[in-house]
C-alpha atoms as a PDB file:
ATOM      1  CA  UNK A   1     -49.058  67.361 125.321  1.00  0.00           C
ATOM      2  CA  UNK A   2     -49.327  64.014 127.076  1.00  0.00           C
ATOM      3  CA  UNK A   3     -48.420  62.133 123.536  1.00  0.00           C
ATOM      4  CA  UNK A   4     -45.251  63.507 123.697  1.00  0.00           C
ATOM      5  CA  UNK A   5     -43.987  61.355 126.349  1.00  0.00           C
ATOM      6  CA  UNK A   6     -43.735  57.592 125.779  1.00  0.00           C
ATOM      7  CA  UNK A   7     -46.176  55.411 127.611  1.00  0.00           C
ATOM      8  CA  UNK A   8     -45.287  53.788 130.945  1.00  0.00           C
ATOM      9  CA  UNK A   9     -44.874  50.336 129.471  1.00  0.00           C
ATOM     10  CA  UNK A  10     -42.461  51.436 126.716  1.00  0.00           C
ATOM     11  CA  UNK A  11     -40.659  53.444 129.708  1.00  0.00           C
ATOM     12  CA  UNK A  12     -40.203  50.807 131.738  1.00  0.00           C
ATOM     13  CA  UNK A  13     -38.974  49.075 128.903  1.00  0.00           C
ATOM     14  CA  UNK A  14     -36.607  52.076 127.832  1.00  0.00           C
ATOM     15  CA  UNK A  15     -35.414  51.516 131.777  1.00  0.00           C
ATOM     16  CA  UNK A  16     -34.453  47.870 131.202  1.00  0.00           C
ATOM     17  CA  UNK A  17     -32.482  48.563 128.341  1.00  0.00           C
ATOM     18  CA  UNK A  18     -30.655  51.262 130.045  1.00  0.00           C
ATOM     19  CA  UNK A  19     -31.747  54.616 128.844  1.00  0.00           C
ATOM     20  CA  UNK A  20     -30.784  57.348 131.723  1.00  0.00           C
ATOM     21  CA  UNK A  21     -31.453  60.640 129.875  1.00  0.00           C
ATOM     22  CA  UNK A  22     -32.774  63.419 131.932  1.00  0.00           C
ATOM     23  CA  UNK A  23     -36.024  64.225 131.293  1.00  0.00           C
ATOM     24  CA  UNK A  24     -39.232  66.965 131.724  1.00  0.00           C
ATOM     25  CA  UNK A  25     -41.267  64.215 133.605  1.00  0.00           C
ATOM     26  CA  UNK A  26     -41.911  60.604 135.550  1.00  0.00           C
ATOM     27  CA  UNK A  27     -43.846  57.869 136.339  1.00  0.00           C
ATOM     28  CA  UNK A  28     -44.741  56.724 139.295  1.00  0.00           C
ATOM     29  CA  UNK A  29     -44.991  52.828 139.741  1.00  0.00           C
ATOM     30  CA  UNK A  30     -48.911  53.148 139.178  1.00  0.00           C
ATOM     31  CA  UNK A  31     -48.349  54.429 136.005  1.00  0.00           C
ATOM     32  CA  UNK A  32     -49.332  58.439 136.386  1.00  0.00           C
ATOM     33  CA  UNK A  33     -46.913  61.237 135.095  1.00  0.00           C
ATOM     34  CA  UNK A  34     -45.552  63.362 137.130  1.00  0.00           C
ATOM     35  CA  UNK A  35     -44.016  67.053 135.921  1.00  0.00           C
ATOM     36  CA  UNK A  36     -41.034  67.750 137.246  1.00  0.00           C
ATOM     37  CA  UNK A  37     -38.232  70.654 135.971  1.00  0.00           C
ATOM     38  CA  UNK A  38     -35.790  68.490 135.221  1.00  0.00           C
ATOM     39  CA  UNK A  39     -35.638  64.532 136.351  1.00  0.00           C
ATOM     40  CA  UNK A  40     -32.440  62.555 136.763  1.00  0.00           C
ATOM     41  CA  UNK A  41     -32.333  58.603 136.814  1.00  0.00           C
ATOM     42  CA  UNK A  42     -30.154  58.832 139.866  1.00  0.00           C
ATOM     43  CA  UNK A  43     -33.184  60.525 141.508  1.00  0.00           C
ATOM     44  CA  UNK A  44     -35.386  57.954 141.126  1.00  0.00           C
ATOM     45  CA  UNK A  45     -36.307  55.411 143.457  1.00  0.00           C
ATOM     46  CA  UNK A  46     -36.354  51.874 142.708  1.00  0.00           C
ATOM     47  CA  UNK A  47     -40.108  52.171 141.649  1.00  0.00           C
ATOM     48  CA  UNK A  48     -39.485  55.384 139.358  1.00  0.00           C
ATOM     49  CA  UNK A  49     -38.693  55.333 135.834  1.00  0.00           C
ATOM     50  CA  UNK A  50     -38.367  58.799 133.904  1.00  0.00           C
ATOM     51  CA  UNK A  51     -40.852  59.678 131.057  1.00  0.00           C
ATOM     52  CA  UNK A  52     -38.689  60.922 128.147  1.00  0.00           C
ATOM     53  CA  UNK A  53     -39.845  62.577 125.131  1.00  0.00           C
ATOM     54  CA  UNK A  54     -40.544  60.709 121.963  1.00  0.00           C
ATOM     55  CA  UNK A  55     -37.622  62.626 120.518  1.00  0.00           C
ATOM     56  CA  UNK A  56     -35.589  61.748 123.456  1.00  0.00           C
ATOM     57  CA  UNK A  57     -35.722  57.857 122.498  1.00  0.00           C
ATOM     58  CA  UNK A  58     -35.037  58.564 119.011  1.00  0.00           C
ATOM     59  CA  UNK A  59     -31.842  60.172 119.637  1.00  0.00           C
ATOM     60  CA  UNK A  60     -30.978  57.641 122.509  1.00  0.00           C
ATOM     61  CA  UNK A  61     -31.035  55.333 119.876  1.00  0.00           C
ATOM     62  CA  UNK A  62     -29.145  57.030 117.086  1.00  0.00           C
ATOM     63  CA  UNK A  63     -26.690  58.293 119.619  1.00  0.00           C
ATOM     64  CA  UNK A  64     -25.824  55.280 121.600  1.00  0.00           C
ATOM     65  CA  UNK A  65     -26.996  52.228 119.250  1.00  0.00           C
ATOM     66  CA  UNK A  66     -26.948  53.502 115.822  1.00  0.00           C
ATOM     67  CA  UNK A  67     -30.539  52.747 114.640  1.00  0.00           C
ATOM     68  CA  UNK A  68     -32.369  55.217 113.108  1.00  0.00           C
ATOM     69  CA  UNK A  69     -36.110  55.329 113.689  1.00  0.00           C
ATOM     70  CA  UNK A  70     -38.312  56.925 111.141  1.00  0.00           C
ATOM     71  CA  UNK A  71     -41.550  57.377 110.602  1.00  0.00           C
ATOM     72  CA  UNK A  72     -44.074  58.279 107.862  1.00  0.00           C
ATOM     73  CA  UNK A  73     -47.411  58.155 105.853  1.00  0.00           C
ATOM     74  CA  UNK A  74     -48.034  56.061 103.418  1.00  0.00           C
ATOM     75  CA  UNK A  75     -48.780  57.674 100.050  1.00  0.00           C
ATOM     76  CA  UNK A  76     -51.538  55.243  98.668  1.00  0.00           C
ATOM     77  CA  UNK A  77     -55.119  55.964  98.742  1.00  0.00           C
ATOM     78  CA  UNK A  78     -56.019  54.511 102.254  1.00  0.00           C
ATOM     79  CA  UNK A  79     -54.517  56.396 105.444  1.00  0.00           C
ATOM     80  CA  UNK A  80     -51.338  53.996 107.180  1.00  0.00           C
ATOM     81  CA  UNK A  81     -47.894  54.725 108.477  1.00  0.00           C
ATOM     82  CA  UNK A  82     -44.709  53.226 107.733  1.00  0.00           C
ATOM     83  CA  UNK A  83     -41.816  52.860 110.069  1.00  0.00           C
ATOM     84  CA  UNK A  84     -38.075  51.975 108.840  1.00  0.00           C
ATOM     85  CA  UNK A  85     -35.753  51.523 111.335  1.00  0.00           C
ATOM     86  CA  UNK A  86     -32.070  51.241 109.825  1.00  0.00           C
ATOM     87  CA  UNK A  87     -28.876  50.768 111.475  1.00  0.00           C
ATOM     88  CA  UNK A  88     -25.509  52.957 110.756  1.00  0.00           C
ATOM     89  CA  UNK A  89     -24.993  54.746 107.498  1.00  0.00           C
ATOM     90  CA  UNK A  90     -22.398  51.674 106.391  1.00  0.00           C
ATOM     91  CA  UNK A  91     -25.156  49.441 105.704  1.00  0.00           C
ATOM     92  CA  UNK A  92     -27.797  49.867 103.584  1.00  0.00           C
ATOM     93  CA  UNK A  93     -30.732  47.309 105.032  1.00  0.00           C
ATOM     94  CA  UNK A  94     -33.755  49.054 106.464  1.00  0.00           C
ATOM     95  CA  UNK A  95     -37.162  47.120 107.475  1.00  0.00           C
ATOM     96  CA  UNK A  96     -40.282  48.557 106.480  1.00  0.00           C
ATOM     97  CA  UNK A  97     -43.190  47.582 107.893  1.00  0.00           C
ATOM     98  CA  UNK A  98     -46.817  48.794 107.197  1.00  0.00           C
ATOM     99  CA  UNK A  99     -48.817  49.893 110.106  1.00  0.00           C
ATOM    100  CA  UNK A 100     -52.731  50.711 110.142  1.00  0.00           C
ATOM    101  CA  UNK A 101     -53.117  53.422 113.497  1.00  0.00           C
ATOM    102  CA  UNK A 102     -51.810  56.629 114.267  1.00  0.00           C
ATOM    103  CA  UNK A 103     -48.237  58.047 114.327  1.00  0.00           C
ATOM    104  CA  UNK A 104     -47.736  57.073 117.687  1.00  0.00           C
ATOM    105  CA  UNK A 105     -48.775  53.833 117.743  1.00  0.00           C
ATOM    106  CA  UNK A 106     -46.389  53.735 114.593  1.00  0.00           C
ATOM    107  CA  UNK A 107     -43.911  54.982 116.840  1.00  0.00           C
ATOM    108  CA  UNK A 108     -44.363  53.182 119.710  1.00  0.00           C
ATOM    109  CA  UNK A 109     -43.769  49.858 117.316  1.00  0.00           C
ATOM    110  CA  UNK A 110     -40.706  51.068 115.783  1.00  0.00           C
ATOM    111  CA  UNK A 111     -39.195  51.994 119.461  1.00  0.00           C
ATOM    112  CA  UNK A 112     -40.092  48.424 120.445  1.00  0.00           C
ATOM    113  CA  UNK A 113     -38.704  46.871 117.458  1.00  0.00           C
ATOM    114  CA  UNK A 114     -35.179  48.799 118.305  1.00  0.00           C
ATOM    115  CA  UNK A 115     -35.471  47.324 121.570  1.00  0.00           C
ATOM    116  CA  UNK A 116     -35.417  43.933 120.106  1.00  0.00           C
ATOM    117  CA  UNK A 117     -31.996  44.665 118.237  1.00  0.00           C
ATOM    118  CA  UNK A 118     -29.830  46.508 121.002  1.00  0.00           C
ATOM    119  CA  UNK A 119     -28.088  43.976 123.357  1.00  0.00           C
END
């Protein structure tokens, strides 16, 4: 269950950017996740930073930015994933990039790439 949540680094990251969703669990400023019912931003202390769902970021993103994050496998004969992140439905443009790990780490890329574009 723990890959469901983004990693600290990407959350603090998330945090920076401004993403204040509620969300199922924390972090602590050492890192470890914390399970909570539901967890507010405006709960946190300064330390804090919420631990949302991978899901969570991808609709953050769509929502509020209007990327679109996708992931999947490649279809060749070796195993890799391919992430395309594209922005609105008026334009067309989408960056593909080939990536040789898991889904998440996949993932993880794309949400960091995203981060790059939003202001």
């Amino acid at each position: 269950m723990k890959n469901l949540f983004v990693p600290y680094e990407l959350a603090l990251k998330l945090k920076e950017k401004g993403f204040d969703e509620r969300c199922f669990n924390y972090y602590k400023e050492n890192g470890m996740l914390h399970e909570v019912d539901v967890y507010h931003p405006k709960m946190m202390v300064r330390t804090e930073c919420v631990a949302p769902l991978y899901q969570q970021v991808v609709d953050w993103f769509r929502e509020e930015h209007g990327y679109h994050i996708e992931v999947e496998i490649g279809t060749q004969e070796f195993s890799y994933f391919i992430y395309n992140i594209l922005k609105d439905r008026k334009e067309t443009g989408t960056e593909t990039v080939y990536f040789n790990g898991s889904y998440y780490q996949a993932l993880i890329k794309a949400t960091e790439e995203s981060l790059k574009l939003i202001k």
